[in-house]
N, C-alpha and C. Protein backbone atom coordinates (compact mmCIF):
# COMPACT_ATOMS: atom_id res chain seq x y z
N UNK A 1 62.74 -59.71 -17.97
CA UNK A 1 62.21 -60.48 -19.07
C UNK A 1 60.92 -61.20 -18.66
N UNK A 2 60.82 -61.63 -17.65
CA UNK A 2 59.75 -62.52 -17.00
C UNK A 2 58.47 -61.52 -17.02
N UNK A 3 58.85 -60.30 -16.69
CA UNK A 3 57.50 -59.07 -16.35
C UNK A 3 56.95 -58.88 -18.08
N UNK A 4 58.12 -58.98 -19.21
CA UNK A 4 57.39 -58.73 -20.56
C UNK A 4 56.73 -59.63 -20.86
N UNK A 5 57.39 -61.05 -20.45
CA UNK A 5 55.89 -62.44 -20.85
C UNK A 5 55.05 -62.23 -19.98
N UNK A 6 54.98 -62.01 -19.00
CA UNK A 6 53.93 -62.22 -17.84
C UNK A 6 52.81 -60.96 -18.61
N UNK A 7 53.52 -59.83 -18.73
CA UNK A 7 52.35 -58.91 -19.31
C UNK A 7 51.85 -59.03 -20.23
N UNK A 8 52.71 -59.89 -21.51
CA UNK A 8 52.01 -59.86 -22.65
C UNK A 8 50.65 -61.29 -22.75
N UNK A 9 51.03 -61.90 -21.67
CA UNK A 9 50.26 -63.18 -21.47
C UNK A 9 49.19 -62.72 -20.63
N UNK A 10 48.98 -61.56 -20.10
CA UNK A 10 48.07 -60.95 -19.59
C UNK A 10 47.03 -60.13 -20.51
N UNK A 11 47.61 -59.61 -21.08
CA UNK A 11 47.24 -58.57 -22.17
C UNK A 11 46.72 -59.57 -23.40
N UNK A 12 47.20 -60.69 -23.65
CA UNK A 12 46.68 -61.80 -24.53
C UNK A 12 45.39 -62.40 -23.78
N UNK A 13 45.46 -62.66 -22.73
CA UNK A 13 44.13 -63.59 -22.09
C UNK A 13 42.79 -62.48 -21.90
N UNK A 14 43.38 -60.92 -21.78
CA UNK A 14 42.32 -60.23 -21.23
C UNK A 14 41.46 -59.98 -22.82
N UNK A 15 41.99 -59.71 -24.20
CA UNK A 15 41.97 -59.74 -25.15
C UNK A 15 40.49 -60.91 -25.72
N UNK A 16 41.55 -62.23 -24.97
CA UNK A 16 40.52 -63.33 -25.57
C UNK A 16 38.81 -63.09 -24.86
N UNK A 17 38.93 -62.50 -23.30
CA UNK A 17 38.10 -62.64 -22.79
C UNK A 17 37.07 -61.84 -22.78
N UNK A 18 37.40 -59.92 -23.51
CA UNK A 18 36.81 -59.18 -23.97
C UNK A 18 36.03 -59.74 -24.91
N UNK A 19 36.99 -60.46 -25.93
CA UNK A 19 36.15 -60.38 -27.32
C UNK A 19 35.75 -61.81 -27.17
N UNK A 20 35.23 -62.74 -26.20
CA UNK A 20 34.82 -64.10 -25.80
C UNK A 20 33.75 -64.38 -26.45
N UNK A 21 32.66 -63.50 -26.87
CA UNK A 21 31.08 -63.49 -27.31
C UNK A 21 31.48 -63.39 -29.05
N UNK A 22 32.52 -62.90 -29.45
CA UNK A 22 32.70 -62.61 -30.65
C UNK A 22 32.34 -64.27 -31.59
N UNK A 23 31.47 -64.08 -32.71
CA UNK A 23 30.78 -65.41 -33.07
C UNK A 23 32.06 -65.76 -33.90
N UNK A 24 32.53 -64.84 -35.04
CA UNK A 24 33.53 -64.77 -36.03
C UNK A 24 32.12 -64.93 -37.35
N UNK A 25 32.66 -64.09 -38.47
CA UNK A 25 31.71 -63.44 -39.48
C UNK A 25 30.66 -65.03 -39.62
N UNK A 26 31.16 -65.95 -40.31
CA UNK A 26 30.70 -67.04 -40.42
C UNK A 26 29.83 -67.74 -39.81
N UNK A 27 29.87 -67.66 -38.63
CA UNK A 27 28.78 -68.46 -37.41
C UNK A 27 28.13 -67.12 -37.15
N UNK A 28 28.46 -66.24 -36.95
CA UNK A 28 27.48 -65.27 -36.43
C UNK A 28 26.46 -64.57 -37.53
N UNK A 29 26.51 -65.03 -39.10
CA UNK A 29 26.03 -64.60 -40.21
C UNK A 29 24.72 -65.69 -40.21
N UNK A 30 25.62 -67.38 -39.94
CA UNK A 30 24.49 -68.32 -39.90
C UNK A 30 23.81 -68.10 -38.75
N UNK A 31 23.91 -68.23 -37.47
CA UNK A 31 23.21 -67.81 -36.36
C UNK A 31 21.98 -66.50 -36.71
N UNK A 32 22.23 -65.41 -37.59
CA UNK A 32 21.87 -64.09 -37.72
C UNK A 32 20.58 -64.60 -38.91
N UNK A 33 20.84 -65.62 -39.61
CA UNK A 33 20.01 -66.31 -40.62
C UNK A 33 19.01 -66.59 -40.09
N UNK A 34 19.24 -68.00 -39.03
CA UNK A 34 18.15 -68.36 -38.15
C UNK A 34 17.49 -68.00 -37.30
N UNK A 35 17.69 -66.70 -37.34
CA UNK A 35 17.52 -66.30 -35.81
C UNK A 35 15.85 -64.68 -37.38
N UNK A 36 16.56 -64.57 -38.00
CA UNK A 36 15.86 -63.91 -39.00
C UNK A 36 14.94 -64.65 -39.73
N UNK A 37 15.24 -66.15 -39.95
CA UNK A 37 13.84 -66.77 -40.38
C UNK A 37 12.65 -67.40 -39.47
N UNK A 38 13.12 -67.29 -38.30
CA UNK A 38 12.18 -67.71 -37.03
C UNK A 38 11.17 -66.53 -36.84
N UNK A 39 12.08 -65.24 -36.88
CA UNK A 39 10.98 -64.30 -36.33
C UNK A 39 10.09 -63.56 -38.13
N UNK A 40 10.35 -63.83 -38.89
CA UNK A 40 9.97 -64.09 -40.14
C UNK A 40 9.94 -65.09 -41.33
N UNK A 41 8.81 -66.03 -40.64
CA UNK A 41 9.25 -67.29 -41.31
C UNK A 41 8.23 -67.70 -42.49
N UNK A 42 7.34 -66.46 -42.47
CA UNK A 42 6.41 -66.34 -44.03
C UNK A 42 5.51 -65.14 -43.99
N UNK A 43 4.80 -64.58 -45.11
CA UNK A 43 4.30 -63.53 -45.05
C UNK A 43 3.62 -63.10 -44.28
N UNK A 44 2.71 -64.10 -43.76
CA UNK A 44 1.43 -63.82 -42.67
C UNK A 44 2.26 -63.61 -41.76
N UNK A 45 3.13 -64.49 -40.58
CA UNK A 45 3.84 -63.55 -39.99
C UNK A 45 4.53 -62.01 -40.13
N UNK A 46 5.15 -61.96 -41.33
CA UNK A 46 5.48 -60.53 -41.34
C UNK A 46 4.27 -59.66 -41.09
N UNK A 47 3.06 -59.91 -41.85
CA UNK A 47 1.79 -58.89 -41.81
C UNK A 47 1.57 -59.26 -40.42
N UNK A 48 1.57 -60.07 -39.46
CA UNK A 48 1.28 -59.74 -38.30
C UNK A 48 1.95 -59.11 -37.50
N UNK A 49 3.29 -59.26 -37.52
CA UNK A 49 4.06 -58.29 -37.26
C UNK A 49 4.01 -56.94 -37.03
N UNK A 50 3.66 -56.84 -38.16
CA UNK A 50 4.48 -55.00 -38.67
C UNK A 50 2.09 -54.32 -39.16
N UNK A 51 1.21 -55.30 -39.11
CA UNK A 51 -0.40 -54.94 -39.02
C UNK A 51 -0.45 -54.08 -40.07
N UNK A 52 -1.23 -53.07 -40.17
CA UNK A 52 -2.11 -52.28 -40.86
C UNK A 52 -1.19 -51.12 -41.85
N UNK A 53 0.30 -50.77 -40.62
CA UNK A 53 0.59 -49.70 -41.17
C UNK A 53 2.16 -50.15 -41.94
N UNK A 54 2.35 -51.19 -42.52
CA UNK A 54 3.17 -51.16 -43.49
C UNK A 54 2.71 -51.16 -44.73
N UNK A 55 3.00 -50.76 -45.57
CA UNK A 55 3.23 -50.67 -47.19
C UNK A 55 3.62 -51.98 -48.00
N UNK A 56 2.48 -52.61 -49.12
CA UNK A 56 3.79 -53.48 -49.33
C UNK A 56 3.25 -53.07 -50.99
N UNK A 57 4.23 -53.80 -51.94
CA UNK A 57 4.72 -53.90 -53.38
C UNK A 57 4.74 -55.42 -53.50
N UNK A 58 3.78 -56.02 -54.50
CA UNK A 58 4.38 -57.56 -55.05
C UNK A 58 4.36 -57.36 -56.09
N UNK A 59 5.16 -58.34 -57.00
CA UNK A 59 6.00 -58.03 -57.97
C UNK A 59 6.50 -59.72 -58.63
N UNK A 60 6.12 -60.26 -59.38
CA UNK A 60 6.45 -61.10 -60.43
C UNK A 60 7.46 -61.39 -61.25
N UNK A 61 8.18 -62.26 -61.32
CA UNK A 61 9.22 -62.11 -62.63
C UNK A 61 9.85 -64.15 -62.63
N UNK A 62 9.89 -63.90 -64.45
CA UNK A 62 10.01 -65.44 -63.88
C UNK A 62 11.41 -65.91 -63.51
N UNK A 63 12.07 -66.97 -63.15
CA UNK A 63 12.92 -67.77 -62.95
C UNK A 63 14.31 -67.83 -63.84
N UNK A 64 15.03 -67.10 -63.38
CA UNK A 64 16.15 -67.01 -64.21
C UNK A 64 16.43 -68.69 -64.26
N UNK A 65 16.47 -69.36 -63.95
CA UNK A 65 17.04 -70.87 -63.80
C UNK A 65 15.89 -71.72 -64.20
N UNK A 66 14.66 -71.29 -64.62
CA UNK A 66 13.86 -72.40 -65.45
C UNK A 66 12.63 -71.50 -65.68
N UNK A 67 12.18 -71.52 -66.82
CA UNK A 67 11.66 -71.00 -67.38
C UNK A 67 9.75 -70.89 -67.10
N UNK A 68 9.54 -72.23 -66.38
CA UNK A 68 8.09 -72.47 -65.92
C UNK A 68 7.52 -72.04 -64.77
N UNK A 69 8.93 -71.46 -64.27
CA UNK A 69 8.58 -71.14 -62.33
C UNK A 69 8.56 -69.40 -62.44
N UNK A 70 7.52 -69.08 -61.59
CA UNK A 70 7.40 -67.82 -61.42
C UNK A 70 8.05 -67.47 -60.12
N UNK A 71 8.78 -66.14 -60.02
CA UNK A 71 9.00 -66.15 -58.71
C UNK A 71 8.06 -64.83 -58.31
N UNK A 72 7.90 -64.86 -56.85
CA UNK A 72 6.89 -64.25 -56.48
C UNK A 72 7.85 -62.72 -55.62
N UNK A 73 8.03 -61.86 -55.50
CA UNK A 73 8.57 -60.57 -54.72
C UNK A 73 7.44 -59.64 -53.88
N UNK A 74 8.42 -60.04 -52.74
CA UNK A 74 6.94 -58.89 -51.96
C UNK A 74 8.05 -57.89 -50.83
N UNK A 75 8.16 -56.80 -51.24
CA UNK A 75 8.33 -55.85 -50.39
C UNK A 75 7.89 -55.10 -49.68
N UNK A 76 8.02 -55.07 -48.19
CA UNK A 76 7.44 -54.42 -47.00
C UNK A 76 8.27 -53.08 -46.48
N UNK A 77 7.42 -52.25 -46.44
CA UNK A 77 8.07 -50.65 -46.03
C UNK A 77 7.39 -50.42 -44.71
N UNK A 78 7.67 -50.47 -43.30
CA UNK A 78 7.14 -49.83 -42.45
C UNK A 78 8.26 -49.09 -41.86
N UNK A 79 7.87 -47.84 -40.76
CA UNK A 79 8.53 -46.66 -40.39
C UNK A 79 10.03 -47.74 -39.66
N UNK A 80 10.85 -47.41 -40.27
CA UNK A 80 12.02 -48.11 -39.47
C UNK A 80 12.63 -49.41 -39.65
N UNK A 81 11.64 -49.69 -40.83
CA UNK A 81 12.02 -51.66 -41.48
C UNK A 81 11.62 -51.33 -42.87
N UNK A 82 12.83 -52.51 -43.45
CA UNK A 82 12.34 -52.84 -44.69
C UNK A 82 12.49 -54.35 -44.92
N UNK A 83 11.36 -55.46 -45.31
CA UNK A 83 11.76 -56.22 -45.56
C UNK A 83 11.32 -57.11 -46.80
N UNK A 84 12.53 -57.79 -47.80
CA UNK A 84 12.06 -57.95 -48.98
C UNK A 84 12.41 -59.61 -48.92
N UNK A 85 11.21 -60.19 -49.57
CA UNK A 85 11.44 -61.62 -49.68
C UNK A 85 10.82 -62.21 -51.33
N UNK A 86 11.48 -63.25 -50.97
CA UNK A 86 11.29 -64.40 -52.47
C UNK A 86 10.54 -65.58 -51.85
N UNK A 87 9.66 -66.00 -53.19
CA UNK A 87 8.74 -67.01 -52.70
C UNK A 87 8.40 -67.56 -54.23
N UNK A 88 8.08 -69.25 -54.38
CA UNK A 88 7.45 -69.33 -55.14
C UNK A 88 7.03 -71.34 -55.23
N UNK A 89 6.18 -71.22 -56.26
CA UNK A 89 5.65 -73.29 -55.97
C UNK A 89 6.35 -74.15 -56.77
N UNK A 90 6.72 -74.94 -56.31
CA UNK A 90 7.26 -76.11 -57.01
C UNK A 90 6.77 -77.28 -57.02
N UNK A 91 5.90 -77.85 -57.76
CA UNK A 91 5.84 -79.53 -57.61
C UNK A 91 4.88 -79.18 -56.25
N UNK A 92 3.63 -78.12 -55.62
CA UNK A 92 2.88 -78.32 -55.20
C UNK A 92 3.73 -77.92 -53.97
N UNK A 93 4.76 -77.24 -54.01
CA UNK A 93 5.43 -76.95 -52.46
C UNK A 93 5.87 -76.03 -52.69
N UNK A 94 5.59 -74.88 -51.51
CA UNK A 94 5.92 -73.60 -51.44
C UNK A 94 6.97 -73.59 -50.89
N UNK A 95 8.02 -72.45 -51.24
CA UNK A 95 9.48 -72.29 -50.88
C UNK A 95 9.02 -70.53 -50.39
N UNK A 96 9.82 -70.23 -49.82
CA UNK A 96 10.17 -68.63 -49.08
C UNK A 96 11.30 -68.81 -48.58
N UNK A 97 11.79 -67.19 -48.94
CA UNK A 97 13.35 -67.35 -48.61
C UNK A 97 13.24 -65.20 -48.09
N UNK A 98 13.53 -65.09 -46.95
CA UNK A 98 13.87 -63.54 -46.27
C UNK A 98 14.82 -63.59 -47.19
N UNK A 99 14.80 -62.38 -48.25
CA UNK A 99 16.62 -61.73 -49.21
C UNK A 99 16.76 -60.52 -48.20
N UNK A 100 15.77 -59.54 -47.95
CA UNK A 100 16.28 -58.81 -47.54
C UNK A 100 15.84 -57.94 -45.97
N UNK A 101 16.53 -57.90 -44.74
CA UNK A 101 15.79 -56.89 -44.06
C UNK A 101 16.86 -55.44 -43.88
N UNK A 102 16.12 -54.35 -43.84
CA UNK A 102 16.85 -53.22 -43.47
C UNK A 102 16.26 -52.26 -42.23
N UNK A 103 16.74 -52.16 -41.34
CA UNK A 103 16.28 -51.64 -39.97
C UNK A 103 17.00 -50.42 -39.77
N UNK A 104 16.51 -49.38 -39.48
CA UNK A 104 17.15 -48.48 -39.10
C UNK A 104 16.34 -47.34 -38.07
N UNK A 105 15.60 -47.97 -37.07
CA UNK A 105 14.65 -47.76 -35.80
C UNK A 105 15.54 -48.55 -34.78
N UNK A 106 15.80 -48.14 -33.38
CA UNK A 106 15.87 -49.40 -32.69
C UNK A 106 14.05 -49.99 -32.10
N UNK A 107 14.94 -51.21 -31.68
CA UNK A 107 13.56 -51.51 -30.79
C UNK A 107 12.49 -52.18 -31.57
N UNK A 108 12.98 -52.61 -33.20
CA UNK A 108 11.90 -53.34 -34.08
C UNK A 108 12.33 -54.67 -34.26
N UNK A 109 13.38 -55.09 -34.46
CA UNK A 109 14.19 -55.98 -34.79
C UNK A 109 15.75 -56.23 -34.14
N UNK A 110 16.62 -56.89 -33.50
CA UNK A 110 18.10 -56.61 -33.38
C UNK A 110 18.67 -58.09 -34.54
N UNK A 111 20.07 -57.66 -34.53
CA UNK A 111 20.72 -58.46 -35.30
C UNK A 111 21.35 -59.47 -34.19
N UNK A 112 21.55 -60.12 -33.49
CA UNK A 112 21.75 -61.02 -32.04
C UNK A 112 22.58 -60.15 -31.41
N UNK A 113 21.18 -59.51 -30.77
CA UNK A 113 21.65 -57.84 -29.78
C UNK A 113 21.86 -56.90 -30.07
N UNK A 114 22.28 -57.07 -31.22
CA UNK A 114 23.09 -55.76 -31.61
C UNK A 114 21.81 -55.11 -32.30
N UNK A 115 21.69 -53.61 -31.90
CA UNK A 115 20.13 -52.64 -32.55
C UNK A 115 20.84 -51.40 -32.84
N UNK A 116 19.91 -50.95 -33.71
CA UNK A 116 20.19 -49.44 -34.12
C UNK A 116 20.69 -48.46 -32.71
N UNK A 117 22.25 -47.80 -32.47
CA UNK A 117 22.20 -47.51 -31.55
C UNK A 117 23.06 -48.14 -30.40
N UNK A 118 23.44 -49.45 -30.79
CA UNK A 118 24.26 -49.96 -30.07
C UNK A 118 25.63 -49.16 -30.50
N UNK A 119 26.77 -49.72 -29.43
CA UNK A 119 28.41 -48.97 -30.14
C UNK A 119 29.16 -49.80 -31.33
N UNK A 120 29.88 -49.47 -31.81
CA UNK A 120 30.90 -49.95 -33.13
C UNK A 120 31.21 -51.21 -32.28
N UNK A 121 31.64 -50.96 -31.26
CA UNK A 121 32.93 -52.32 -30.34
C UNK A 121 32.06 -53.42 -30.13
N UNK A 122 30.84 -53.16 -30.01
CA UNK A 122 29.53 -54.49 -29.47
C UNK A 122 29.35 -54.73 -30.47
N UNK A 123 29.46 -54.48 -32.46
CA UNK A 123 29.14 -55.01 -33.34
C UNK A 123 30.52 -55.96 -33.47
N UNK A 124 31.99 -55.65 -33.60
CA UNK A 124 33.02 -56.23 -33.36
C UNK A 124 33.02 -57.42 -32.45
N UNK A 125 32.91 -57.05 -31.62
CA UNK A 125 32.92 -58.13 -30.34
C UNK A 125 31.81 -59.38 -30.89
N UNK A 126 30.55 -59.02 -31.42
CA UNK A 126 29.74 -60.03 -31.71
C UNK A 126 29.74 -60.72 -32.52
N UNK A 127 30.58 -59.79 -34.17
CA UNK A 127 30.43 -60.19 -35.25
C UNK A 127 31.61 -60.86 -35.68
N UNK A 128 32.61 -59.92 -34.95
CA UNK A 128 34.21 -60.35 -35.32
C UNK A 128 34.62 -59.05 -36.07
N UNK A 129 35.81 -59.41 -36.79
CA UNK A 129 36.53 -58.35 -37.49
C UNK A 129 35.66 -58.65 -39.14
N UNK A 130 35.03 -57.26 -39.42
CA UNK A 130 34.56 -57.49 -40.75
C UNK A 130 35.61 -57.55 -41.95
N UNK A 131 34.60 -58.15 -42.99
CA UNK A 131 35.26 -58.56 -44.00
C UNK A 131 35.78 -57.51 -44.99
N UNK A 132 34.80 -56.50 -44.70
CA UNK A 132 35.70 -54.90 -45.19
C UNK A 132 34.69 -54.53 -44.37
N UNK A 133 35.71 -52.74 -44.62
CA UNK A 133 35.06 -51.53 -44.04
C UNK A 133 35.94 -50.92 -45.16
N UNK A 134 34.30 -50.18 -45.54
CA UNK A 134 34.17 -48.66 -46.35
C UNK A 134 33.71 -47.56 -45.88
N UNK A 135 34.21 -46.42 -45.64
CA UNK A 135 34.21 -45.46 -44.49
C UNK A 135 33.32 -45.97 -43.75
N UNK A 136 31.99 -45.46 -43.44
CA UNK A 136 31.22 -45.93 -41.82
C UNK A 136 30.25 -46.93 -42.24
N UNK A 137 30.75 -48.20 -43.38
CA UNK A 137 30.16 -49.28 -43.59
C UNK A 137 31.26 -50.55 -43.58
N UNK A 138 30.68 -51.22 -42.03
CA UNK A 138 30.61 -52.80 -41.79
C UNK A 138 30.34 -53.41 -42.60
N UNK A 139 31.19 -54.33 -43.32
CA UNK A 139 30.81 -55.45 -44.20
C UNK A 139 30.78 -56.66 -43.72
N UNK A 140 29.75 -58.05 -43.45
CA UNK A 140 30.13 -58.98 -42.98
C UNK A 140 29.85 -60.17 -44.56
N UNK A 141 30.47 -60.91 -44.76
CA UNK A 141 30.02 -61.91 -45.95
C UNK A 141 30.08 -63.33 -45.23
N UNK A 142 29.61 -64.20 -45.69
CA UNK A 142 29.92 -65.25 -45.15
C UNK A 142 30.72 -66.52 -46.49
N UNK A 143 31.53 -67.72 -46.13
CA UNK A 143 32.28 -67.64 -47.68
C UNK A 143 31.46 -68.08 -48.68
N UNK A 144 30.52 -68.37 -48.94
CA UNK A 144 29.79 -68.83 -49.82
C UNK A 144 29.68 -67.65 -50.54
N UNK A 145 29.60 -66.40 -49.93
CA UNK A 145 28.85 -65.17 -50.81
C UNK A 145 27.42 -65.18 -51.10
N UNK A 146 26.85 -65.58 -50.48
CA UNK A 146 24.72 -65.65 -50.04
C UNK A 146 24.63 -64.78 -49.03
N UNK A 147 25.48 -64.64 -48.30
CA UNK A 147 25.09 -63.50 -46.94
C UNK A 147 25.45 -62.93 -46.64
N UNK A 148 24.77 -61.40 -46.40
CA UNK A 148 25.74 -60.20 -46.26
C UNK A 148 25.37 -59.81 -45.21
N UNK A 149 25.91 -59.26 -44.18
CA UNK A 149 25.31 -58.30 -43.09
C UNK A 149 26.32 -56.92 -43.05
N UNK A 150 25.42 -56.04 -42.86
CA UNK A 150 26.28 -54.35 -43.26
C UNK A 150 25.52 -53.32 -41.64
N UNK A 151 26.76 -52.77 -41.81
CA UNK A 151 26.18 -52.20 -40.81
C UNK A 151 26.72 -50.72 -41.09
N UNK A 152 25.87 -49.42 -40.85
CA UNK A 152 26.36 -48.08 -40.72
C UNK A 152 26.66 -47.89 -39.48
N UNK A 153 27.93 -46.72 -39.49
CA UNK A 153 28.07 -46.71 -38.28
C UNK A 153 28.08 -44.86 -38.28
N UNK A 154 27.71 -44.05 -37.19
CA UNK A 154 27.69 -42.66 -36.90
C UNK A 154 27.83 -42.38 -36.18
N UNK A 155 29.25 -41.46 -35.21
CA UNK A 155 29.33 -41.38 -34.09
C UNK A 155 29.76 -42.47 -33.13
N UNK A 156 30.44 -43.76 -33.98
CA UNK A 156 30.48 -45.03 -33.14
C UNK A 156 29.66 -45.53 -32.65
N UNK A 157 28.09 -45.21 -33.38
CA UNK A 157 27.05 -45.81 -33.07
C UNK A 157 26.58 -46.45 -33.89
N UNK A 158 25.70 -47.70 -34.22
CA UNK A 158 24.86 -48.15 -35.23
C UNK A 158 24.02 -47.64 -35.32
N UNK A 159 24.00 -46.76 -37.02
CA UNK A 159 22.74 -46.28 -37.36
C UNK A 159 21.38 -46.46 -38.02
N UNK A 160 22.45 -47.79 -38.90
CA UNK A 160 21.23 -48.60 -39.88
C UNK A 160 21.95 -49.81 -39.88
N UNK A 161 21.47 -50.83 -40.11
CA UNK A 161 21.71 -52.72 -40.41
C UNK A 161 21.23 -52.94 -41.42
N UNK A 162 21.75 -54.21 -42.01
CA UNK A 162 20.88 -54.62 -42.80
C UNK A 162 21.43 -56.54 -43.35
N UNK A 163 20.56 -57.00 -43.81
CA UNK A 163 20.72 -58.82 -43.93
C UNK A 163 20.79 -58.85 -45.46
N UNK A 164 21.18 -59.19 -46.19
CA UNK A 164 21.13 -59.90 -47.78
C UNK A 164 21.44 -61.22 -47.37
N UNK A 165 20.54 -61.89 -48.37
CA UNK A 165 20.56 -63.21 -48.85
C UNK A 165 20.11 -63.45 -50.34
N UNK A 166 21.11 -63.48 -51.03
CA UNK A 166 21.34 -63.94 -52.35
C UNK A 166 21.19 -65.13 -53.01
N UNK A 167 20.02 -65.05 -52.56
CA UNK A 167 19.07 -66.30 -53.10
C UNK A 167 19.52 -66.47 -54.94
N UNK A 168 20.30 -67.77 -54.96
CA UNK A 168 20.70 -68.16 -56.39
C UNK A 168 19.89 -68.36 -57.15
C-alpha cells in the first residue's frame, strides 16, 4: 500500500513540475495581451516593423455605441502576419486597440515562446488546458470573452496562431 501512495505522490509532483510554466488560459491570455501591445503599440511601429513590403487596407465605419465617433480600421498583410487594429479620437485623445494578429511564419512574432512550429505539449504546458478543441484548433478565451487565442495544430506542430480582441 505504501509503494501505491509513494508512486502516485510521485507521479503527482512530477506532473506539477512538467507543467510548472503552464500560465492557465487567463494569465497567460493577459500576459499574451501585453506582451502584443508593447511590441505593437501604434501604427508607426507596426510600419516600422513589417517597412515597405506589407500591404495595408484602411477602412472607416462609425461607432456602433455613439453616433459622432468614427472608428478608424487598418489592416496589415505581410508574408506570414496579419495584423488588424482599431483606432479612433475622443475629446482630443487618441485610443488604439491591436483586435487582431495572425502569424503563420515562424520567426516574426511568438505568442510567449510559443512560434509557428513549436509542439502541441509546449502550447499546453504554457497555455494550460484549452477552453475547447475543434479538431486541430486550440481555443483559448479568457472569462470576460474579449480574448481569444487559437492555435492550429499539424502533425503536433503549430501551424498558424492567432490573438482576437473584441474590442466592445
Amino acid at each position: 500500500m505504501k509503494k501505491i501512495i509513494l508512486t502516485a505522490l510521485c507521479l503527482s509532483l512530477s506532473l506539477m513540475f512538467s507543467y510548472g510554466n503552464a500560465l492557465g488560459s487567463e494569465d497567460a491570455i493577459s500576459e499574451l495581451n501585453e506582451q502584443l501591445s508593447q511590441k505593437f503599440p501604434n501604427l508607426e511601429e507596426i510600419r516600422i516593423n513589417f517597412g515597405g513590403k506589407a500591404k495595408w487596407q484602411k477602412s472607416t465605419m462609425p461607432s456602433p455605441h455613439d453616433d459622432n465617433l468614427e472608428l478608424e480600421i487598418n489592416k496589415m498583410e505581410y508574408p506570414g502576419i496579419e495584423i488588424i487594429t482599431l483606432g479612433y479620437t475622443y475629446e482630443n485623445e487618441d485610443y488604439f486597440f491591436l483586435n487582431f494578429v495572425r502569424v503563420k511564419e515562424a520567426g516574426i512574432v511568438d505568442f510567449l515562446g510559443i512560434d509557428v512550429g513549436s509542439a502541441r505539449v509546449d502550447v499546453i504546458k504554457r497555455f494550460g488546458e484549452p477552453s475547447s478543441i475543434e479538431g486541430n484548433k486550440l481555443s483559448y478565451e479568457n472569462e470576460s470573452g474579449y480574448f481569444e487565442v487559437i492555435f492550429i495544430i499539424e502533425d503536433n506542430k503549430v501551424a498558424e496562431m492567432s490573438f482576437n480582441n473584441y474590442v466592445d
